[in-house]
C-alpha atoms as a PDB file:
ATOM      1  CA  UNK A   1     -17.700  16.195 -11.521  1.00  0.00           C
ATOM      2  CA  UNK A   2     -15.506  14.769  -8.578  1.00  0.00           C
ATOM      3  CA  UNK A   3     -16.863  12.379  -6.370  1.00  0.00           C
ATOM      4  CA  UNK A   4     -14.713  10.428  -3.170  1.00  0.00           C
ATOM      5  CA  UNK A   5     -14.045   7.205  -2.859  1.00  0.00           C
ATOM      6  CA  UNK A   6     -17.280   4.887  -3.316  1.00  0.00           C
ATOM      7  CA  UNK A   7     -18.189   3.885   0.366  1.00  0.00           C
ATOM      8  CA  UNK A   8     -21.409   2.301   1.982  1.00  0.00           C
ATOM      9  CA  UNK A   9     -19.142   1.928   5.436  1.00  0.00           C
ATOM     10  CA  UNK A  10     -19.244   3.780   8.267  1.00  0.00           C
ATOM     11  CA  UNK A  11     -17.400   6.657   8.923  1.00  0.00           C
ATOM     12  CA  UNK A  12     -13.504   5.432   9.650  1.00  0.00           C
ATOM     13  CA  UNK A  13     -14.775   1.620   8.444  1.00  0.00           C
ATOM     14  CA  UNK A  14     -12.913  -0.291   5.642  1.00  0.00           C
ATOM     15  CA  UNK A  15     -14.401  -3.252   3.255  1.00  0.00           C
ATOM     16  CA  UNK A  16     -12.913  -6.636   4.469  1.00  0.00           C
ATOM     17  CA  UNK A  17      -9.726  -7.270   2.947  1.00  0.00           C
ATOM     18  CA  UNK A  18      -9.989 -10.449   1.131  1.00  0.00           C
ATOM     19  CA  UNK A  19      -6.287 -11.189  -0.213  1.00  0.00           C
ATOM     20  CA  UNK A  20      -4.147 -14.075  -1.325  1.00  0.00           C
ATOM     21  CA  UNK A  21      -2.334 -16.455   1.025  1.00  0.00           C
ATOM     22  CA  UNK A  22       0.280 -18.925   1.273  1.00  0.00           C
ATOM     23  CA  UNK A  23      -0.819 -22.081   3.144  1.00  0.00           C
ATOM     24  CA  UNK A  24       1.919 -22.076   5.434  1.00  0.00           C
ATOM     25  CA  UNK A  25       0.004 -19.209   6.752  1.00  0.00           C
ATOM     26  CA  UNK A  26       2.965 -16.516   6.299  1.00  0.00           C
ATOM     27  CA  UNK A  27       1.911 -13.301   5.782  1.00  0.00           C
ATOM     28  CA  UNK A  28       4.936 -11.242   5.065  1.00  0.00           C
ATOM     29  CA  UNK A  29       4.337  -9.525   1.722  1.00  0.00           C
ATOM     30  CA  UNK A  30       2.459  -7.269  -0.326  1.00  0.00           C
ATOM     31  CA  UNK A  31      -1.181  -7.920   0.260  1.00  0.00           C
ATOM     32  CA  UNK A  32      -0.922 -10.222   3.160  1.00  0.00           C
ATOM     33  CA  UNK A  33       1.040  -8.328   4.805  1.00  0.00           C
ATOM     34  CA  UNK A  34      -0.992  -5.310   4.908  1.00  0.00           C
ATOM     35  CA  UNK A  35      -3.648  -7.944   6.108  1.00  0.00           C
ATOM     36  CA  UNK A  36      -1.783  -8.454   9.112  1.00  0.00           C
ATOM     37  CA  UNK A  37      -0.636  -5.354   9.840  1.00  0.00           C
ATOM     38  CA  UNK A  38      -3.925  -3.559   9.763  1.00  0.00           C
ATOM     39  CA  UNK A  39      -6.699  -6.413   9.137  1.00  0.00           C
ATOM     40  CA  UNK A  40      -6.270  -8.987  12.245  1.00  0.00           C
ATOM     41  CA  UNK A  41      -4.728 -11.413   9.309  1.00  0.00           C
ATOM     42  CA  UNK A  42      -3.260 -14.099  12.324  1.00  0.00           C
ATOM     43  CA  UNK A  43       0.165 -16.093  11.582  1.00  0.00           C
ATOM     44  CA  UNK A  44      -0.460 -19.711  10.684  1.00  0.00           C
ATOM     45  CA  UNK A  45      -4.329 -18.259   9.476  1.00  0.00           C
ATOM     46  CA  UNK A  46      -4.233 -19.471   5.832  1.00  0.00           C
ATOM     47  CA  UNK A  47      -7.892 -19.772   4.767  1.00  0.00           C
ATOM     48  CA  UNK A  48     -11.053 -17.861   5.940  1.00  0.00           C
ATOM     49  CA  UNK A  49     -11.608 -15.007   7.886  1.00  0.00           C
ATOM     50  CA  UNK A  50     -10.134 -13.830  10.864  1.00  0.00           C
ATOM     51  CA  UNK A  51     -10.532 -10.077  11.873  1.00  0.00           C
ATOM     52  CA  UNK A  52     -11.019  -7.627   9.254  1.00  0.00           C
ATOM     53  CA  UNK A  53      -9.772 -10.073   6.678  1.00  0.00           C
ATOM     54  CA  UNK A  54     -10.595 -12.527   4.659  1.00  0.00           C
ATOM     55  CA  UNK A  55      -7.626 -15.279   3.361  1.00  0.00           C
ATOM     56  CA  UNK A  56      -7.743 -16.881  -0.264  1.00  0.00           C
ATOM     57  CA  UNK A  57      -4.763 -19.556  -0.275  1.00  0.00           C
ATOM     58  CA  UNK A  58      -3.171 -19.653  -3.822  1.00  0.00           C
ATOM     59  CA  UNK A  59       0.422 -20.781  -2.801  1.00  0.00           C
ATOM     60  CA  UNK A  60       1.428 -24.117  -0.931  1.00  0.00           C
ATOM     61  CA  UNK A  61       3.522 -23.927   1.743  1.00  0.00           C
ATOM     62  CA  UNK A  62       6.478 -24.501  -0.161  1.00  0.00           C
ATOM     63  CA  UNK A  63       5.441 -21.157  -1.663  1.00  0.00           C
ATOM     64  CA  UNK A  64       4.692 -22.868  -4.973  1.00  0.00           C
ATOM     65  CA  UNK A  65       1.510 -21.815  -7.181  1.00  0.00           C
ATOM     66  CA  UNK A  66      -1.911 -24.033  -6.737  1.00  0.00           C
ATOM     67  CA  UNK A  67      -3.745 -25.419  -9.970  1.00  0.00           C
ATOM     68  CA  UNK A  68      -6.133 -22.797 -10.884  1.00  0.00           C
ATOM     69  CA  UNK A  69      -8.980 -25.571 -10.537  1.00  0.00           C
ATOM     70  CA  UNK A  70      -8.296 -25.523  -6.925  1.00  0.00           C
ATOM     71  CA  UNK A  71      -7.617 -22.072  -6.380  1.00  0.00           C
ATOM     72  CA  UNK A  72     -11.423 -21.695  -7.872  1.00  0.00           C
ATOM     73  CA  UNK A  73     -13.036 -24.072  -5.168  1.00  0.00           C
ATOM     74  CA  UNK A  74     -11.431 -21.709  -2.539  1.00  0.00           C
ATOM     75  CA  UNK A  75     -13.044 -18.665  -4.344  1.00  0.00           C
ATOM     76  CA  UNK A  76     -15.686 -20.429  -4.345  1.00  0.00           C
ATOM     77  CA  UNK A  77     -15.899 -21.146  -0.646  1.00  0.00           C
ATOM     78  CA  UNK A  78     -15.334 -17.496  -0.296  1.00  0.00           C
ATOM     79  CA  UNK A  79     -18.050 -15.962  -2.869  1.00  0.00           C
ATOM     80  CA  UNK A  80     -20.503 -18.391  -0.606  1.00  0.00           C
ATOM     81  CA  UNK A  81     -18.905 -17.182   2.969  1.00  0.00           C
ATOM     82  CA  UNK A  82     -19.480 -13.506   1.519  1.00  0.00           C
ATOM     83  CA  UNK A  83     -23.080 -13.856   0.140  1.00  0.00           C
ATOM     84  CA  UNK A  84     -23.642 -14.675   3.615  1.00  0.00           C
ATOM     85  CA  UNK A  85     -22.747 -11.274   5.369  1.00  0.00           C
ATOM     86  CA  UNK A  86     -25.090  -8.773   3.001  1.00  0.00           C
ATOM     87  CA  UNK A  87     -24.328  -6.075   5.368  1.00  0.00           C
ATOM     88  CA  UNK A  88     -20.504  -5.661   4.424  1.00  0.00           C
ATOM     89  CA  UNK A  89     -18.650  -5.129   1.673  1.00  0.00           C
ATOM     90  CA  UNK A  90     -15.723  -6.993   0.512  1.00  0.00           C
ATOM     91  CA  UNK A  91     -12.456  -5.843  -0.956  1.00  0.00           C
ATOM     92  CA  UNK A  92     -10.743  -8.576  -3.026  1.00  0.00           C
ATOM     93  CA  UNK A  93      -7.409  -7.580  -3.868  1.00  0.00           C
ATOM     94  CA  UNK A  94      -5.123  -9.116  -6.795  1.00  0.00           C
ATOM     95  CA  UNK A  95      -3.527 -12.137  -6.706  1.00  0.00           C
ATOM     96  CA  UNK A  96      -2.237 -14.968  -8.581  1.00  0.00           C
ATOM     97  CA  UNK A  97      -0.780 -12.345 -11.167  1.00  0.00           C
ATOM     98  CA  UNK A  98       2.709 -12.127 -10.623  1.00  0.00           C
ATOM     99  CA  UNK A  99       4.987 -13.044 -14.082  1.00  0.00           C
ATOM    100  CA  UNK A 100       4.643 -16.994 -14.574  1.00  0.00           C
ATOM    101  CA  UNK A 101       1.744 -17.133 -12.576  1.00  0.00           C
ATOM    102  CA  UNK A 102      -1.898 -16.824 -13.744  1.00  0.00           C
ATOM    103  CA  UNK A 103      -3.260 -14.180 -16.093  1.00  0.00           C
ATOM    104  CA  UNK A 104      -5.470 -11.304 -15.005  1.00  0.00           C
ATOM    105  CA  UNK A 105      -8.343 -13.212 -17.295  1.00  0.00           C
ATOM    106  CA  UNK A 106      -7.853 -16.542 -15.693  1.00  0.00           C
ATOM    107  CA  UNK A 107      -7.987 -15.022 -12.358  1.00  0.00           C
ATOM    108  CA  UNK A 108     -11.127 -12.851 -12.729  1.00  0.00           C
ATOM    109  CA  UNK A 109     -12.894 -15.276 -14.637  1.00  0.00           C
ATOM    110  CA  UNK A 110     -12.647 -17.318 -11.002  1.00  0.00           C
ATOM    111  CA  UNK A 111     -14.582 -14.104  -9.575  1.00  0.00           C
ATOM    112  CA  UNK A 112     -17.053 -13.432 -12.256  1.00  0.00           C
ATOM    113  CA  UNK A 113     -20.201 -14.881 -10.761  1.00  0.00           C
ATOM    114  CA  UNK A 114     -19.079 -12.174  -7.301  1.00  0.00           C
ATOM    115  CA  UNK A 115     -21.762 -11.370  -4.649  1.00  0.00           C
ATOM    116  CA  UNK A 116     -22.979  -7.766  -4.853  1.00  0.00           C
ATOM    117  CA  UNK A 117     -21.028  -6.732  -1.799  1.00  0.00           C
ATOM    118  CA  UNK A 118     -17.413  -7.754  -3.731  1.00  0.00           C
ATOM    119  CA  UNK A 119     -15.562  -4.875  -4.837  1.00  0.00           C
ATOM    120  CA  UNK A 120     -13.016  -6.062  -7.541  1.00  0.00           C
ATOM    121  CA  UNK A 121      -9.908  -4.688  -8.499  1.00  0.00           C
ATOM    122  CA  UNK A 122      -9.879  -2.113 -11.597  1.00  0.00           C
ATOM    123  CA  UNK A 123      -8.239  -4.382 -13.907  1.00  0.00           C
ATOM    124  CA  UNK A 124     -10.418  -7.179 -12.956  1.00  0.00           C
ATOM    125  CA  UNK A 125     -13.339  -5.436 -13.408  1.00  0.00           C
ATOM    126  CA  UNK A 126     -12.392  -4.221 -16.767  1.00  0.00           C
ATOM    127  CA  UNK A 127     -11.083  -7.419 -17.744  1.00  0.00           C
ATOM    128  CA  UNK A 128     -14.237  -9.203 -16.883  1.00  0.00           C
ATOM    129  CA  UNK A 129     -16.223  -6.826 -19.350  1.00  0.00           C
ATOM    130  CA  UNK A 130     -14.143  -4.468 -21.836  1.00  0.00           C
ATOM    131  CA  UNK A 131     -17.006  -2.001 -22.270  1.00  0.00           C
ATOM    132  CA  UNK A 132     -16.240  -0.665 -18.824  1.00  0.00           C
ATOM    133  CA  UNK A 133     -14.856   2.787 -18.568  1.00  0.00           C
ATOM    134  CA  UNK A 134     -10.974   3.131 -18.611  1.00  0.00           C
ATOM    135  CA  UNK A 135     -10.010   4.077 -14.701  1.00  0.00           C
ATOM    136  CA  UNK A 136      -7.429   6.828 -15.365  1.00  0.00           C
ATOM    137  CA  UNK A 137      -5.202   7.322 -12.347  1.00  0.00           C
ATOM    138  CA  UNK A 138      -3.333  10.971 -12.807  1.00  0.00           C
ATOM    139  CA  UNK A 139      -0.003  11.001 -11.449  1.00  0.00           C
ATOM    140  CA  UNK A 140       0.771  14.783 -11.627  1.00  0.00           C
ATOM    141  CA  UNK A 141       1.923  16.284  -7.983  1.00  0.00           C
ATOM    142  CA  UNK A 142       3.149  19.291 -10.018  1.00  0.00           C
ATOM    143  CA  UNK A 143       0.378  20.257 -11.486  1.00  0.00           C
ATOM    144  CA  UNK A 144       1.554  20.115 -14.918  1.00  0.00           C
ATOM    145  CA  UNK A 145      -2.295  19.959 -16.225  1.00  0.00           C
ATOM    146  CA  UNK A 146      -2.890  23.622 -15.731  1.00  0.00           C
ATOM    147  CA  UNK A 147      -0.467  24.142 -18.237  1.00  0.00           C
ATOM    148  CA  UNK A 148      -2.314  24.862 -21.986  1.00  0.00           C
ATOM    149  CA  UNK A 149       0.367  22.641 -23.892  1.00  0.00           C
ATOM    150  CA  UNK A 150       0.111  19.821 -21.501  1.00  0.00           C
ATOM    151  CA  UNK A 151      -3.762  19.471 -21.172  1.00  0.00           C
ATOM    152  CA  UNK A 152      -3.708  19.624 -25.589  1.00  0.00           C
ATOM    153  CA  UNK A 153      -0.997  16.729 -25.074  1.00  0.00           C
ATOM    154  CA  UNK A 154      -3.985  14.755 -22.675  1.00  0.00           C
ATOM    155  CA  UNK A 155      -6.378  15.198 -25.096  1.00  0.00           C
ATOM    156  CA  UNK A 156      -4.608  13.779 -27.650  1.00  0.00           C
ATOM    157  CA  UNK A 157      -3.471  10.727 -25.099  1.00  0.00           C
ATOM    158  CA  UNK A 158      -6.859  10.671 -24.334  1.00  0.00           C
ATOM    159  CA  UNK A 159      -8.524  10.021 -27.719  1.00  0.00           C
ATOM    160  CA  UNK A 160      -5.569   7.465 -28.668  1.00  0.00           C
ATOM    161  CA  UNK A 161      -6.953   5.224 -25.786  1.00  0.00           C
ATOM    162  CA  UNK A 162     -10.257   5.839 -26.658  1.00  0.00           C
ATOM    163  CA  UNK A 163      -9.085   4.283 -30.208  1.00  0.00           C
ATOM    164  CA  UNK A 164      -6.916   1.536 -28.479  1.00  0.00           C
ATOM    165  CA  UNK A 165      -9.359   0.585 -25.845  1.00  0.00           C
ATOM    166  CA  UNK A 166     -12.648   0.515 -27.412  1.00  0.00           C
ATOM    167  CA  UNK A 167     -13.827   3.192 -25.474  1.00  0.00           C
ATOM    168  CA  UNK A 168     -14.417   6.599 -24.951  1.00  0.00           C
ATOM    169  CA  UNK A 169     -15.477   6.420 -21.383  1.00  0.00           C
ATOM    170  CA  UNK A 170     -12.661   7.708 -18.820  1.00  0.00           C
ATOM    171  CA  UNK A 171     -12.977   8.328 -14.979  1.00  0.00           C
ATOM    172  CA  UNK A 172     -10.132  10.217 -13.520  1.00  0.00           C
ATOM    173  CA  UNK A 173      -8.789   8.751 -10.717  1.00  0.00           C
ATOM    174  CA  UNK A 174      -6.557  11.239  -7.995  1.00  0.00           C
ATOM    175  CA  UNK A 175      -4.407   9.927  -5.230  1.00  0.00           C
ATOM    176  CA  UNK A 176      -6.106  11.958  -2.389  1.00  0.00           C
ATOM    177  CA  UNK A 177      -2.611  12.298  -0.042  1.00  0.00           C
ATOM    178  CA  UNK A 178      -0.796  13.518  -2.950  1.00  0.00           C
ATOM    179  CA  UNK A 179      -0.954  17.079  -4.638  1.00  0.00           C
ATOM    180  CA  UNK A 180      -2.150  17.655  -8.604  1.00  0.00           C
ATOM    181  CA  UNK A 181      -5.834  16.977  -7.143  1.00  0.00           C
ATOM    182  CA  UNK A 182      -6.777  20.686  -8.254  1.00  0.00           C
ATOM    183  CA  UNK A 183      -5.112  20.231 -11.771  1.00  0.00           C
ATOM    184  CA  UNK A 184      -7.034  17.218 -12.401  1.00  0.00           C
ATOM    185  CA  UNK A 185     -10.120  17.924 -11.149  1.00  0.00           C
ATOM    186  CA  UNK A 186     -10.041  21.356 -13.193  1.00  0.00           C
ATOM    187  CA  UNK A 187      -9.463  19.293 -16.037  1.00  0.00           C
ATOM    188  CA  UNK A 188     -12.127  16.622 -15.693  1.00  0.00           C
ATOM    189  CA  UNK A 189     -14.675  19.270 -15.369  1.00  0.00           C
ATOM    190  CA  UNK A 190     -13.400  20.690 -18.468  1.00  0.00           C
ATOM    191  CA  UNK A 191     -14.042  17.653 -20.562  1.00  0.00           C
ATOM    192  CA  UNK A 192     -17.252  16.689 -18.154  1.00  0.00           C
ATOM    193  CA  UNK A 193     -15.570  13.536 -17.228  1.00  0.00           C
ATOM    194  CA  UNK A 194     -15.711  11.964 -13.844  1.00  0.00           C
ATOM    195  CA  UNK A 195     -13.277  12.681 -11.493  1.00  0.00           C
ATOM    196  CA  UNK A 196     -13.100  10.522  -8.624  1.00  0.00           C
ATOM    197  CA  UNK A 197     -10.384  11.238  -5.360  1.00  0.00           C
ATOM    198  CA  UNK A 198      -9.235   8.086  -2.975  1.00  0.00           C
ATOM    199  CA  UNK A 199      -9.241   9.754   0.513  1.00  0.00           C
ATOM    200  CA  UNK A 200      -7.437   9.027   3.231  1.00  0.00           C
ATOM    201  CA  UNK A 201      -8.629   7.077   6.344  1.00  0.00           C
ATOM    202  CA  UNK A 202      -6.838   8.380   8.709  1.00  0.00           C
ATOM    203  CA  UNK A 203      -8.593   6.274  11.952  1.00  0.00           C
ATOM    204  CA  UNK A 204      -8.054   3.141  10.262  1.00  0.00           C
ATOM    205  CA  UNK A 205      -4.257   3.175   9.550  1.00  0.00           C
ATOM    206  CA  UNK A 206      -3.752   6.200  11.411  1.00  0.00           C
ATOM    207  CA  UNK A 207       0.110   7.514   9.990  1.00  0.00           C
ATOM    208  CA  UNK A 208      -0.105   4.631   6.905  1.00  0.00           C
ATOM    209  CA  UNK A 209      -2.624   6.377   5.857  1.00  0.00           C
ATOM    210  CA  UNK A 210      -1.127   8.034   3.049  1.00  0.00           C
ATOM    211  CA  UNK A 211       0.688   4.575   1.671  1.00  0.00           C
ATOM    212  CA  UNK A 212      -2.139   3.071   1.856  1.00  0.00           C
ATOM    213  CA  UNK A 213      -4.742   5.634  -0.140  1.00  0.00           C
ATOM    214  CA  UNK A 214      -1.955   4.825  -2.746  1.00  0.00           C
ATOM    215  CA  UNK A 215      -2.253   1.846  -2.827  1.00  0.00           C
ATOM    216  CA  UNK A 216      -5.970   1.589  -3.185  1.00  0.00           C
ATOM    217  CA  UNK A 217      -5.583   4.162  -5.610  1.00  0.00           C
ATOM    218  CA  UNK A 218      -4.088   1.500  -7.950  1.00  0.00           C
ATOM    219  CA  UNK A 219      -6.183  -0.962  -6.897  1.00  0.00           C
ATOM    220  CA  UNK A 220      -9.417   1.300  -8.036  1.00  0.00           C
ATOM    221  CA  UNK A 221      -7.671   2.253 -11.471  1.00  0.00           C
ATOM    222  CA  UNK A 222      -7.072   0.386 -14.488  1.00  0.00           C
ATOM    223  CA  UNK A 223      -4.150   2.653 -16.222  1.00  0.00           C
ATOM    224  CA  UNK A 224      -2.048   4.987 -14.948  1.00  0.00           C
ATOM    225  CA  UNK A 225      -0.779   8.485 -16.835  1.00  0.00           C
ATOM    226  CA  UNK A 226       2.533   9.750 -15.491  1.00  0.00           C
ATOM    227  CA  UNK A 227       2.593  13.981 -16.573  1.00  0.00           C
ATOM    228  CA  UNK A 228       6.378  13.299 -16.620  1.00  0.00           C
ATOM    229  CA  UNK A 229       8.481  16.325 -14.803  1.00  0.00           C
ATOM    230  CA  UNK A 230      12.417  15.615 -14.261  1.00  0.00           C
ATOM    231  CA  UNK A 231      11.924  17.125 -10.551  1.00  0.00           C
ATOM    232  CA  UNK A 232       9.639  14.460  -9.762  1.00  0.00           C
ATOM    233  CA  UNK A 233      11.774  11.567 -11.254  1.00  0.00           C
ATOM    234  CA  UNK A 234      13.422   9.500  -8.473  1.00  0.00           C
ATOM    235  CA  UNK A 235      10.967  10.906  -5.358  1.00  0.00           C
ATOM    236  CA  UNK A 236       9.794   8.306  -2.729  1.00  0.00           C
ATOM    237  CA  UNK A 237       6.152   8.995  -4.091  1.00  0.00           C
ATOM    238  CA  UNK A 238       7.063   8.652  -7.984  1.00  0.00           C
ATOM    239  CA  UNK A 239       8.633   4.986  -7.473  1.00  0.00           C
ATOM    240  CA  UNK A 240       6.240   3.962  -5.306  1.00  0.00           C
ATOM    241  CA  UNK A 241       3.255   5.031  -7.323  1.00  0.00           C
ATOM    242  CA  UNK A 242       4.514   3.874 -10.522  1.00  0.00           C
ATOM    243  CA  UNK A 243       5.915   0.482  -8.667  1.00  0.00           C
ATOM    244  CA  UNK A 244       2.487  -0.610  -7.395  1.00  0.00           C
ATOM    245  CA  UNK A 245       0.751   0.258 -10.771  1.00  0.00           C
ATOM    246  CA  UNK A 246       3.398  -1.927 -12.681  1.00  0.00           C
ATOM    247  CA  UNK A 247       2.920  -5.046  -9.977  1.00  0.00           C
ATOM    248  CA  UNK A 248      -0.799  -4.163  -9.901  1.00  0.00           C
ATOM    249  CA  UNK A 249      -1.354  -5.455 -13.534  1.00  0.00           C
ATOM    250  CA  UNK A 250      -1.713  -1.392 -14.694  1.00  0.00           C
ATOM    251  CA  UNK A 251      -1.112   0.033 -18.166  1.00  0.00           C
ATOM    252  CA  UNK A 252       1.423   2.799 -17.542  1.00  0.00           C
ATOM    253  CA  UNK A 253       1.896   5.650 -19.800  1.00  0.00           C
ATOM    254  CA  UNK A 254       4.604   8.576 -19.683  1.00  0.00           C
ATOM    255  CA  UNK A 255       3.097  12.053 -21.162  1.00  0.00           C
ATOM    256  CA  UNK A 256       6.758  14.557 -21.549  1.00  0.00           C
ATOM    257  CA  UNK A 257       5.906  17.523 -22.830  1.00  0.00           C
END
């Protein structure tokens, strides 16, 4: 079964973006900066909400990491500020995970106790309870999947996860600006799995719309499966998939068949 990307907006509406700051208020990376760019995130703005956006300060303005004690009063200002506003949904991206900064368990521990209307990241979610299905995001643009020897080689991935992960529950995940939709979906309905796409929304970021549907692609997932295919290897799309599910705190896996 496919099904789009989970939604109780408005048509052309996004979640609030809820992402982690700096408290000298720069917003000129990652996160933060798609916050300003497409959010209302203001310069100088370091804590709260401003626009479509909602800032969680984790760095001092020396760009140094907070104590995770006071990182958690902040999240905790925020779960309150959101439990307020019933009617929207929040979108709380990662932060706080970069290498020799805070774990993914430390940080969505702080988030455990969420409102309702918080949508967590993947990893987060799955972190937070292991039972959870494994979020599998296909990377396959050439449709490699409709190929016999290639869908036995899934299978086989599939059930090794199963083994490593505790669980035999996987949603398919597709990148909906990308091709290998078809492929996947075929697939998913082979094994009656769920197959979910990540659309585009188009008259909220207008011509980012593609980057950013991958991006919230691997926000959504929890692994990624690359169906390796030398053409592919160096494309704009391959690196910047596989990129953003490596910094996103993703398992990434290479099927070559």
């Amino acid at each position: 079964m496919s099904v789009s990307t989970p939604s109780r907006l408005a048509a052309g509406q996004e979640p609030v973006f809820v992402f982690g700051a700096n408290i000298a208020g720069d917003h000129n990376e990652g996160p933060a900066a798609v916050a300003a760019r497409f959010h209302g995130g203001a310069a100088g703005k370091w804590n709260g909400p401003a626009g479509n956006c909602y800032a969680v300060p984790y760095l001092d303005s020396k760009m140094r990491l907070l104590p995770l004690d006071v990182i958690g009063n902040y999240v905790s200002i925020c779960c309150e500020y959101i439990a307020k506003k019933p009617a929207l949904q929040f979108q709380i991206t990662r932060f706080a995970c970069e290498p020799g900064e805070y774990t993914d368990v430390q940080m969505s521990d702080l988030w455990r106790h969420a409102p309702e209307n918080c949508q967590l990241p993947g990893v987060w979610l799955r972190t937070l309870d292991p039972r959870r299905a494994v979020r599998l995001l296909v990377f396959d643009p050439g449709e490699a999947l409709t190929e016999p020897s290639r869908q036995t080689l899934m299978e086989r991935f599939l059930a090794g996860k199963a083994a490593q992960c505790g669980s035999a529950q996987v949603e398919f995940v597709s990148i909906g600006s990308l091709p290998g939709i078809g492929a996947t979906a075929q697939f998913a309905r082979r094994l009656n799995r769920r197959h979910r796409v990540i659309g585009q929304n188009t008259s909220f970021y207008g011509d980012d719309a593609a980057l950013t549907c991958e991006r919230k692609a691997v926000w959504y997932a929890t692994h990624l499966v690359d169906l390796f295919e030398v053409e592919n290897t160096g494309r704009p799309e391959h690196m910047r998939v596989l990129g953003s599910a490596r910094r996103g705190g993703l398992v990434v896996d290479e099927l070559i068949g």
